[in-house]
Protein backbone atom coordinates (compact mmCIF):
# COMPACT_ATOMS: atom_id res chain seq x y z
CA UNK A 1 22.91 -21.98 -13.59
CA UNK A 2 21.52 -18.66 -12.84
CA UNK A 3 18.58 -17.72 -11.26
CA UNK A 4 15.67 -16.76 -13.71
CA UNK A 5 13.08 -13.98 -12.67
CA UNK A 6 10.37 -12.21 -14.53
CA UNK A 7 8.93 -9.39 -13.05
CA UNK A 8 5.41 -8.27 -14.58
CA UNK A 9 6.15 -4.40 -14.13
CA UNK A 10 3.17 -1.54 -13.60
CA UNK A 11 2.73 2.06 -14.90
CA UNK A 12 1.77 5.05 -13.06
CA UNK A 13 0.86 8.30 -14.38
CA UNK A 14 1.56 9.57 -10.68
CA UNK A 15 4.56 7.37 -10.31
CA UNK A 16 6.19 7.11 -13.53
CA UNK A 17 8.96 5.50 -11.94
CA UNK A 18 7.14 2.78 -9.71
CA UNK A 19 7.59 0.18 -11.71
CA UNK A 20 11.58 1.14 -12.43
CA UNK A 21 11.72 1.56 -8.20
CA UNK A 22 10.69 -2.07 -7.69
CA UNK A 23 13.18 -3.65 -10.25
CA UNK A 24 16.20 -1.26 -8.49
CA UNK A 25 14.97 -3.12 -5.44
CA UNK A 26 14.61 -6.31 -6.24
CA UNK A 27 18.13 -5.95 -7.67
CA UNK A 28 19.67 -4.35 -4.93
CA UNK A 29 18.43 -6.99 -1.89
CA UNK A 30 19.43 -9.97 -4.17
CA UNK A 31 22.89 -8.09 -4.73
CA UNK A 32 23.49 -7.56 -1.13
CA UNK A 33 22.53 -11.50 -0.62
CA UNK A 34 25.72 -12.39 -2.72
CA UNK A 35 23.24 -13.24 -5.50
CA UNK A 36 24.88 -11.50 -8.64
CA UNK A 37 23.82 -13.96 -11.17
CA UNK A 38 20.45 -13.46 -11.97
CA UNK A 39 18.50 -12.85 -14.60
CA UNK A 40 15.62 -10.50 -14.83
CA UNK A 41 12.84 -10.40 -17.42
CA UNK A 42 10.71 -7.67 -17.41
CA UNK A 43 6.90 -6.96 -19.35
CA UNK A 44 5.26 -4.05 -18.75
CA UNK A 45 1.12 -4.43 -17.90
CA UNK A 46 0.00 -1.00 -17.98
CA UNK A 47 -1.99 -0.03 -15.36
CA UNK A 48 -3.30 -3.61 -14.33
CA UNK A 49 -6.70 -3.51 -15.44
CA UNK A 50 -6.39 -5.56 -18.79
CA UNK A 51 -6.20 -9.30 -17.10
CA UNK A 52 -5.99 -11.50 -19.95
CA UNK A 53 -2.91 -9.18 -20.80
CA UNK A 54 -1.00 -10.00 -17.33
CA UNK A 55 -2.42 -13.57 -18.07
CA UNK A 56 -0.58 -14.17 -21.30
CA UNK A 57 2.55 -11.99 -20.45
CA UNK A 58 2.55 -14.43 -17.23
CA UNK A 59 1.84 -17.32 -19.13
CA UNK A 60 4.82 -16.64 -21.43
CA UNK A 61 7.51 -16.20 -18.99
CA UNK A 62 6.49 -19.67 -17.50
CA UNK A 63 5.84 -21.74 -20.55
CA UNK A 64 8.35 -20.04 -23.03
CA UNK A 65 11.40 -18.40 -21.36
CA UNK A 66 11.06 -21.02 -18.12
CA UNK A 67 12.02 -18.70 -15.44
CA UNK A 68 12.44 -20.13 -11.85
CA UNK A 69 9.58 -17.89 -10.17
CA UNK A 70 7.41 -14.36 -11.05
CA UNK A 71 7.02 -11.60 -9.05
CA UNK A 72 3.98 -9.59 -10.32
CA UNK A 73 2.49 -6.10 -8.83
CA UNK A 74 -1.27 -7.03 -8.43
CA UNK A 75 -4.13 -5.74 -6.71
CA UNK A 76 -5.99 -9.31 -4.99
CA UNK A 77 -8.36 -9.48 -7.94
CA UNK A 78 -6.05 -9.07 -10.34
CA UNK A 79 -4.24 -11.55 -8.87
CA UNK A 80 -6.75 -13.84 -8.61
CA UNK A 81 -6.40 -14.64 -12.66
CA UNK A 82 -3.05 -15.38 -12.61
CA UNK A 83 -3.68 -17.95 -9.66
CA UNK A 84 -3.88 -20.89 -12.01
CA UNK A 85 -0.58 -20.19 -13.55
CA UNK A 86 1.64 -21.08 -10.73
CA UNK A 87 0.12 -24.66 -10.18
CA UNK A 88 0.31 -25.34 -14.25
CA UNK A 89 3.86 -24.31 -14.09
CA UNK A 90 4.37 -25.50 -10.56
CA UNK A 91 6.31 -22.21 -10.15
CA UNK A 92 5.90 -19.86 -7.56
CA UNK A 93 4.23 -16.24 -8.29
CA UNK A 94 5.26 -13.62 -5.47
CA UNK A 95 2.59 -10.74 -5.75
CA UNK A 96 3.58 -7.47 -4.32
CA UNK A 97 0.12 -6.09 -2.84
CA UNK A 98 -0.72 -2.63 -2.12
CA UNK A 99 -3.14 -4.66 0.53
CA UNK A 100 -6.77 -2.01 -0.56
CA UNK A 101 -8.70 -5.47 -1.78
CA UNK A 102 -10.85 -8.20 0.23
CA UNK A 103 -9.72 -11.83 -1.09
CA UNK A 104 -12.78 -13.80 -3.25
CA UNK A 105 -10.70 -16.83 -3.48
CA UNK A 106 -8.18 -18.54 -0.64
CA UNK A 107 -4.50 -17.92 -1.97
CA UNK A 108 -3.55 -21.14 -3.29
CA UNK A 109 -0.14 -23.27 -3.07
CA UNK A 110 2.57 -21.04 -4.95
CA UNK A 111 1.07 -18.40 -4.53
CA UNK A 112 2.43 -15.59 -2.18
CA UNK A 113 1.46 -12.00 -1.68
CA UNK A 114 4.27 -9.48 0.20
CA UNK A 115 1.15 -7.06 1.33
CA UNK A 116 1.65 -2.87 2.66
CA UNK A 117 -1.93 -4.27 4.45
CA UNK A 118 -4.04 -0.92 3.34
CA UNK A 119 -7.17 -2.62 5.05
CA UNK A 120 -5.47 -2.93 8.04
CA UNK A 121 -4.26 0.13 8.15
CA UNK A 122 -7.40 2.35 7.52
CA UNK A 123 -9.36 0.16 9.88
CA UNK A 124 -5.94 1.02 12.14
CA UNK A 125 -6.54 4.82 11.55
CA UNK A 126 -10.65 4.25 12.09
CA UNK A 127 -10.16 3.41 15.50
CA UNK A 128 -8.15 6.67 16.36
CA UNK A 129 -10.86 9.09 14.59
CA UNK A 130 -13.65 8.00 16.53
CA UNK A 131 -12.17 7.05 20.01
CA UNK A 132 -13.95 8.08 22.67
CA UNK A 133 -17.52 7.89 20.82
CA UNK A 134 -16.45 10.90 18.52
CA UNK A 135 -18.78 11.76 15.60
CA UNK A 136 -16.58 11.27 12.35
CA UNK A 137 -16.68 13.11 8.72
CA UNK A 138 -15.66 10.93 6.20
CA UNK A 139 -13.25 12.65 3.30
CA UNK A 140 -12.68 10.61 0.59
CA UNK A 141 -11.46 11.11 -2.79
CA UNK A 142 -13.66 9.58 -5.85
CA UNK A 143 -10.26 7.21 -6.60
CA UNK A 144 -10.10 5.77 -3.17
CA UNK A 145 -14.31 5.56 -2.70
CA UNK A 146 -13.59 2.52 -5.37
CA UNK A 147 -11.54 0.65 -2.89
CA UNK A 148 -12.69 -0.84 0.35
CA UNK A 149 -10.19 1.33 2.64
CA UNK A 150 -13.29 4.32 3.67
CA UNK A 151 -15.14 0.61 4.16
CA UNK A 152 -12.45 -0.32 6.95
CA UNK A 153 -12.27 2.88 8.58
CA UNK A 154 -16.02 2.49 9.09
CA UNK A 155 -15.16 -0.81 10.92
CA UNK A 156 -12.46 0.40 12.89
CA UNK A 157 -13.84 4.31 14.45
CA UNK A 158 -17.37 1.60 14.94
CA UNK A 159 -15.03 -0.49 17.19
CA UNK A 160 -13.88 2.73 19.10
CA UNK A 161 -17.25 4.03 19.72
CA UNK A 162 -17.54 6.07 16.83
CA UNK A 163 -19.69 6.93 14.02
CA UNK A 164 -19.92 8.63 10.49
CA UNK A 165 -21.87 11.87 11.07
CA UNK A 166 -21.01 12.67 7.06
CA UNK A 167 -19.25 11.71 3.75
CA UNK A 168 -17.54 13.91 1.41
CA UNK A 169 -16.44 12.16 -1.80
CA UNK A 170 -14.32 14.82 -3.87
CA UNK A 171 -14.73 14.58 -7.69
CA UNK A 172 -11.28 13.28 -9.57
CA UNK A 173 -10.82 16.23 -12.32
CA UNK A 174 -8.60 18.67 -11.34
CA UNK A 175 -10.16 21.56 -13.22
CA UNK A 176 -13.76 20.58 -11.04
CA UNK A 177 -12.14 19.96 -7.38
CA UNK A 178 -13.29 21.54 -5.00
CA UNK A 179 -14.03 21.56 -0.76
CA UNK A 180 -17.55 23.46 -0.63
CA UNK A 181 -19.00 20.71 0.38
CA UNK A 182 -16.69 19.50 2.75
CA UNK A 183 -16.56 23.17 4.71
CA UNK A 184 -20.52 22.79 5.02
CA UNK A 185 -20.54 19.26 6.71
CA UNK A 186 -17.65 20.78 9.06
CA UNK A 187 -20.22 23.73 9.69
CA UNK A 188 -23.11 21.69 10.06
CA UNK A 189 -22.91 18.13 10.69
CA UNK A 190 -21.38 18.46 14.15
CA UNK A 191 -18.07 16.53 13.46
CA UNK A 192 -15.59 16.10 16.21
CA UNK A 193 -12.95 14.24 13.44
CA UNK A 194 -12.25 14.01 10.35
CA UNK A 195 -11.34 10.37 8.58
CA UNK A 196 -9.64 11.55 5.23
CA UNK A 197 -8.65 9.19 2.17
CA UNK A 198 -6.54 10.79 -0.42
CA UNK A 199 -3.78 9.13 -2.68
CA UNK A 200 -1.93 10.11 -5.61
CA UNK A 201 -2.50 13.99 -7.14
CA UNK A 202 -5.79 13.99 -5.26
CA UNK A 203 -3.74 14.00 -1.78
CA UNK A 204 -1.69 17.31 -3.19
CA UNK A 205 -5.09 18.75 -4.18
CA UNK A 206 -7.04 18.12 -0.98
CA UNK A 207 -4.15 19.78 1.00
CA UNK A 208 -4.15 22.59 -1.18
CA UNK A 209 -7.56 23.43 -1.00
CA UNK A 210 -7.34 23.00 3.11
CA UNK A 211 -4.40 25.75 3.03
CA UNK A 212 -6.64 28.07 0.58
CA UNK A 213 -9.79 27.88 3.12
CA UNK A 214 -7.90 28.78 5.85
CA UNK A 215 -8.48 27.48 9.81
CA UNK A 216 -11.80 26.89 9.77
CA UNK A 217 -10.87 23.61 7.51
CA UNK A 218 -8.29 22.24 9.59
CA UNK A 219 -10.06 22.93 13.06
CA UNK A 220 -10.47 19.54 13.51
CA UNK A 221 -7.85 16.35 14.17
CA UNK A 222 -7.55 14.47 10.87
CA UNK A 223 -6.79 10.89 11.12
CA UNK A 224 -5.47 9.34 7.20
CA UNK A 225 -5.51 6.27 5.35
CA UNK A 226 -1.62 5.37 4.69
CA UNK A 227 -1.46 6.29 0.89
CA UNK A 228 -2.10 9.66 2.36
CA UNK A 229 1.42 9.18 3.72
CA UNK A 230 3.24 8.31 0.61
CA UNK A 231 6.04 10.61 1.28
CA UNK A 232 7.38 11.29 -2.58
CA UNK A 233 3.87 12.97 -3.46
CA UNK A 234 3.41 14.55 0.79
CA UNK A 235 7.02 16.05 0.32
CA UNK A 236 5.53 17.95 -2.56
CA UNK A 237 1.98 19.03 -0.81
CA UNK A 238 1.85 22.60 0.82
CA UNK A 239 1.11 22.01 4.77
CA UNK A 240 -2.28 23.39 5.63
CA UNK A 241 -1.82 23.44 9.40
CA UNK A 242 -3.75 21.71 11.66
CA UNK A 243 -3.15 18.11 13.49
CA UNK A 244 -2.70 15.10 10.54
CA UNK A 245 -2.27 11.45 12.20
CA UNK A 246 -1.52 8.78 9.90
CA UNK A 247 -1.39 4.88 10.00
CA UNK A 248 1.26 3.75 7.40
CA UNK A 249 3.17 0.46 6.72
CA UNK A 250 6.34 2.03 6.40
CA UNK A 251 7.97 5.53 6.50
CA UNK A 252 12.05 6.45 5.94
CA UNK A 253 11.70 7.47 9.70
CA UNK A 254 11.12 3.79 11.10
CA UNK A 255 14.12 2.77 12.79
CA UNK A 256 15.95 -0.66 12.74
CA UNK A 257 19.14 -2.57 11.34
CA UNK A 258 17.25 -3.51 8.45
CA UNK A 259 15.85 -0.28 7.24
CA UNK A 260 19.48 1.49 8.09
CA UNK A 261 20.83 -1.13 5.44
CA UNK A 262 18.13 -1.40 3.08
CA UNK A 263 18.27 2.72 3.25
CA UNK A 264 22.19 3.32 2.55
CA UNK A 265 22.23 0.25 -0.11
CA UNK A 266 19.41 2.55 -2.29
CA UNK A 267 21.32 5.80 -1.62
CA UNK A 268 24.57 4.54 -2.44
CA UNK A 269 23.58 2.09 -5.59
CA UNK A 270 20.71 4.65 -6.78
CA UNK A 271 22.51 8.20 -5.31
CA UNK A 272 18.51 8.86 -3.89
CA UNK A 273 16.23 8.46 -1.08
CA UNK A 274 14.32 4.83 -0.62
CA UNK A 275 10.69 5.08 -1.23
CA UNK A 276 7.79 2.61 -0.59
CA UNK A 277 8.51 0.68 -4.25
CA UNK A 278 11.87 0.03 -3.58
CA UNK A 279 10.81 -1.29 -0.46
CA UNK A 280 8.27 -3.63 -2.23
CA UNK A 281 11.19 -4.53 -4.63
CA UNK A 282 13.67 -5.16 -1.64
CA UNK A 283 11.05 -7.42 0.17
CA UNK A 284 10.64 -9.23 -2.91
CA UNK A 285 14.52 -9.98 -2.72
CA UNK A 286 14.59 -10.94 0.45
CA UNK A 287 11.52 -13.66 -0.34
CA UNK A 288 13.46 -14.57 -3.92
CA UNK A 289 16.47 -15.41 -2.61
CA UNK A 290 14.63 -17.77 0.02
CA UNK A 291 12.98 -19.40 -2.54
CA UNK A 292 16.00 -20.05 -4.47
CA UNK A 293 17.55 -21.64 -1.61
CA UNK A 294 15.17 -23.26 0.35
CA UNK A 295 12.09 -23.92 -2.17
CA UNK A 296 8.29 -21.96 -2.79
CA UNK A 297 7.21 -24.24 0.57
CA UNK A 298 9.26 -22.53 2.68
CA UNK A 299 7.68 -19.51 2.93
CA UNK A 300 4.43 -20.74 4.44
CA UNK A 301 4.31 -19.26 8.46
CA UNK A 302 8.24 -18.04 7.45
CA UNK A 303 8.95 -14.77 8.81
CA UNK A 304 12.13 -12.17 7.98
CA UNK A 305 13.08 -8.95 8.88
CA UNK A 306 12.60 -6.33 6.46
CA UNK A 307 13.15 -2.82 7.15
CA UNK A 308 9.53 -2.12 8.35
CA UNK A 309 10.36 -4.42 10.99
CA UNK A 310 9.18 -8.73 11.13
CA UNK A 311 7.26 -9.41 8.32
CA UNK A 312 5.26 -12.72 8.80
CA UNK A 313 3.94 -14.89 5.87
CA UNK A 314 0.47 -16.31 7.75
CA UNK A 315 0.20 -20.01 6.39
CA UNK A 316 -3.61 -19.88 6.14
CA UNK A 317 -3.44 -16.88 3.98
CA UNK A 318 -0.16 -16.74 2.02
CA UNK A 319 -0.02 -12.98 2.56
CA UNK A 320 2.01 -11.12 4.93
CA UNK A 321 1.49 -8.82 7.85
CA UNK A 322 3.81 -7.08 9.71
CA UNK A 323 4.05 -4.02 11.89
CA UNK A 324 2.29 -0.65 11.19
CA UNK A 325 3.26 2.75 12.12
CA UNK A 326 1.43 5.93 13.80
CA UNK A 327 2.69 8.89 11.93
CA UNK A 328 2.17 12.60 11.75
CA UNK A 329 2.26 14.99 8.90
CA UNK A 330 3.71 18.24 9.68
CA UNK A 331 5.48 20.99 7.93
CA UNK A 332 9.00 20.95 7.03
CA UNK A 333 11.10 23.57 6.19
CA UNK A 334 9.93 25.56 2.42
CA UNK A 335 6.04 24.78 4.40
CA UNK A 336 5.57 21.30 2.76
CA UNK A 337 4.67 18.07 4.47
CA UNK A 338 6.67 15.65 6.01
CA UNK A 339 6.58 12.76 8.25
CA UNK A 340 7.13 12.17 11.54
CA UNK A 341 7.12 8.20 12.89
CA UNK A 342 5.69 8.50 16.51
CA UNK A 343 5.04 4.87 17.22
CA UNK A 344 4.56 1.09 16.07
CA UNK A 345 1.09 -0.84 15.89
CA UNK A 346 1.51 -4.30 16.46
CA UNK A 347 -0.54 -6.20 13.98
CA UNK A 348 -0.88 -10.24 15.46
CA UNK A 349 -2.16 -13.31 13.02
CA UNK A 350 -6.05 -12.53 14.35
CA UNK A 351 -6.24 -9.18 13.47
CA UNK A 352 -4.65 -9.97 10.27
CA UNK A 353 -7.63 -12.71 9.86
CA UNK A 354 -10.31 -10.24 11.33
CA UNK A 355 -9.74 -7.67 8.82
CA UNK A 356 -10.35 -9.86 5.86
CA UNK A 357 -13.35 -11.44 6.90
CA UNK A 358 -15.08 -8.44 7.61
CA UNK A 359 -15.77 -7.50 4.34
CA UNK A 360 -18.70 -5.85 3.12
CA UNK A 361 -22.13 -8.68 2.24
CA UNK A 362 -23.49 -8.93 -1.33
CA UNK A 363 -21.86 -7.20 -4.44
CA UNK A 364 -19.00 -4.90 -4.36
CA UNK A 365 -17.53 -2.70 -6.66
CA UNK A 366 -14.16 -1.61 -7.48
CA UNK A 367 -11.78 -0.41 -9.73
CA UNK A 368 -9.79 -3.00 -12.07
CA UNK A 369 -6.58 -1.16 -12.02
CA UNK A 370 -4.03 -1.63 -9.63
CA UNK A 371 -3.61 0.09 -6.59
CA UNK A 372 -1.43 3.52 -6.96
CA UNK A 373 -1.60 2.77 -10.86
CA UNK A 374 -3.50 5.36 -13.00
């Protein structure tokens, strides 16, 4: 009998082809496994903000078509809702995490989630901006100020030494953006760093504006959340000069025998060049086909090599963590970005812990849709 998926599948108005990235693969992992008899259903759920939408798309695929296990792109709180589904069914639901949420509720038996580990990562990039006791401006955009990543930086350049000396938080309409405020703080606030959180079209428009001011905005080392990083969008961002360090889960730079097979399979199945999606989609493969084969339970403490090196599922948590890499965007050719891998972060079980328990107190906001979906 073959092997039933559904997929709950996001939009993007940045990505238009995320959720088309994932499926391609998802498909192409389980096709290099030998697995050629599966079959996919797929739902779209918009941008992931409408939950009892992903509830009852979710609750169809496991009550009505009967499919063997979901994989679902979720935010942690939008996955939360869906949470009751897998022990009703008593099928597995494999969430595929951009990793920019704290957890309200312990992930229960089921329940999976392949994380990129944003938290980690910012709190990652934190400790580089203020090593050494440095006084740190904070650049965020007004998309990422509803996510908890400028929260983690905080935590991290703290645990260096450092502190925030100012905040910029850009506004999100491109007809209104602008860096005046930004250039004053670097005039007057007596930064030695710069912490900067940009994603999506924001990212292209913060590095624009840098290039337009000239030196004086890039005089100081800027140190990146990983979205920053996302190379389809950097590629396309003029290079403003100056010295850009970055903390990513992944790049097409990391080197091992997984990411040289995972790389040529997309290339030569999909004639272009992998991106983080299909890596979310080819992780979700490699987890699928396990399931098939050895049941949901053996994923708990189960670790595989993916091509952003040994991912580990922790079984306390149900979510991965994994390796993540220092990076540098630099100019490339035309005078767009680029990235350069310069070295691997290993991430261990505590610090994987650590980082979600240090979570803001009392009540925090944030956005409803998912991660990278607008």
């Amino acid at each position: 009998m073959a092997l039933k998926i559904g997929f709950l599948l996001p939009r993007s108005t940045d990505y238009p082809r995320m959720g088309f990235d994932m499926l391609d693969g998802l498909k192409c992992r389980l096709k290099a496994a030998g697995h050629g008899d599966v079959q996919f259903l797929t739902e779209n759920i918009g941008y992931g903000e409408d939950q009892k939408l992903s509830y009852a798309k979710a609750e169809k695929f496991l009550m009505e078509d009967a499919v063997d296990m979901l994989i679902v792109y979720s935010s942690q709180m939008n996955a939360e809702a869906l949470y009751p589904l897998a022990n009703v069914a008593g099928q597995p639901i494999i969430f595929l995490d951009a990793g920019m949420q704290f957890p309200n509720e312990k992930v229960p038996e089921l329940c999976y989630h392949i994380s990129l580990q944003g938290l980690n990562a910012c709190k990652q990039a934190g400790k580089m901006a203020g090593k050494g006791g440095r006084k740190v401006l904070m650049a965020s955009s007004f998309y990422e100020g509803g996510y908890a990543g400028p929260f983690c930086s905080v935590k991290g350049l703290e645990e260096s030494g450092g502190a925030v000396c100012a905040n910029f938080v850009s506004v999100h309409k491109i007809s209104e953006f602008n860096i005046d405020i930004y250039l004053g703080h670097l005039e007057n606030a007596g930064a030695e760093s710069v912490m900067a959180h940009f994603s999506i079209y924001l990212c292209d428009l913060f590095m624009k504006a840098l290039k337009a001011a000239g030196g004086k905005a890039v005089g100081l080392p800027f140190y990146c959340g990983p979205f920053m990083g996302e190379e389809q969008m950097l590629e396309q961002a003029p290079y403003p000069g100056g010295e850009f360090h970055v903390v990513m889960p992944w790049a097409r730079g990391v080197e091992n025998a997984a990411q040289t097979s995972f790389l040529e399979m997309i290339k030569k199945e999909k004639n272009k060049e992998a991106n983080i999606f299909h890596l979310l989609g080819w992780e979700a493969g490699i987890v699928a086909a396990r399931v098939a084969s050895e049941g949901a339970g053996s994923l708990k403490g189960w670790r595989y090599e993916s091509p952003r090196g040994n991912v580990t599922f922790h079984p306390e948590t149900n979510q991965t963590y994994a390796p993540l890499y220092k990076a540098m965007i630099v100019a490339n050719g035309p005078g767009n970005c680029k990235i350069e891998v310069k070295g691997t972060i290993a991430i261990n079980a505590d610090e994987h812990i650590k980082v979600q328990i240090e979570r803001p107190e009392g009540v925090v906001s944030g956005w409803k849709n998912n991660y990278l979906c607008i």
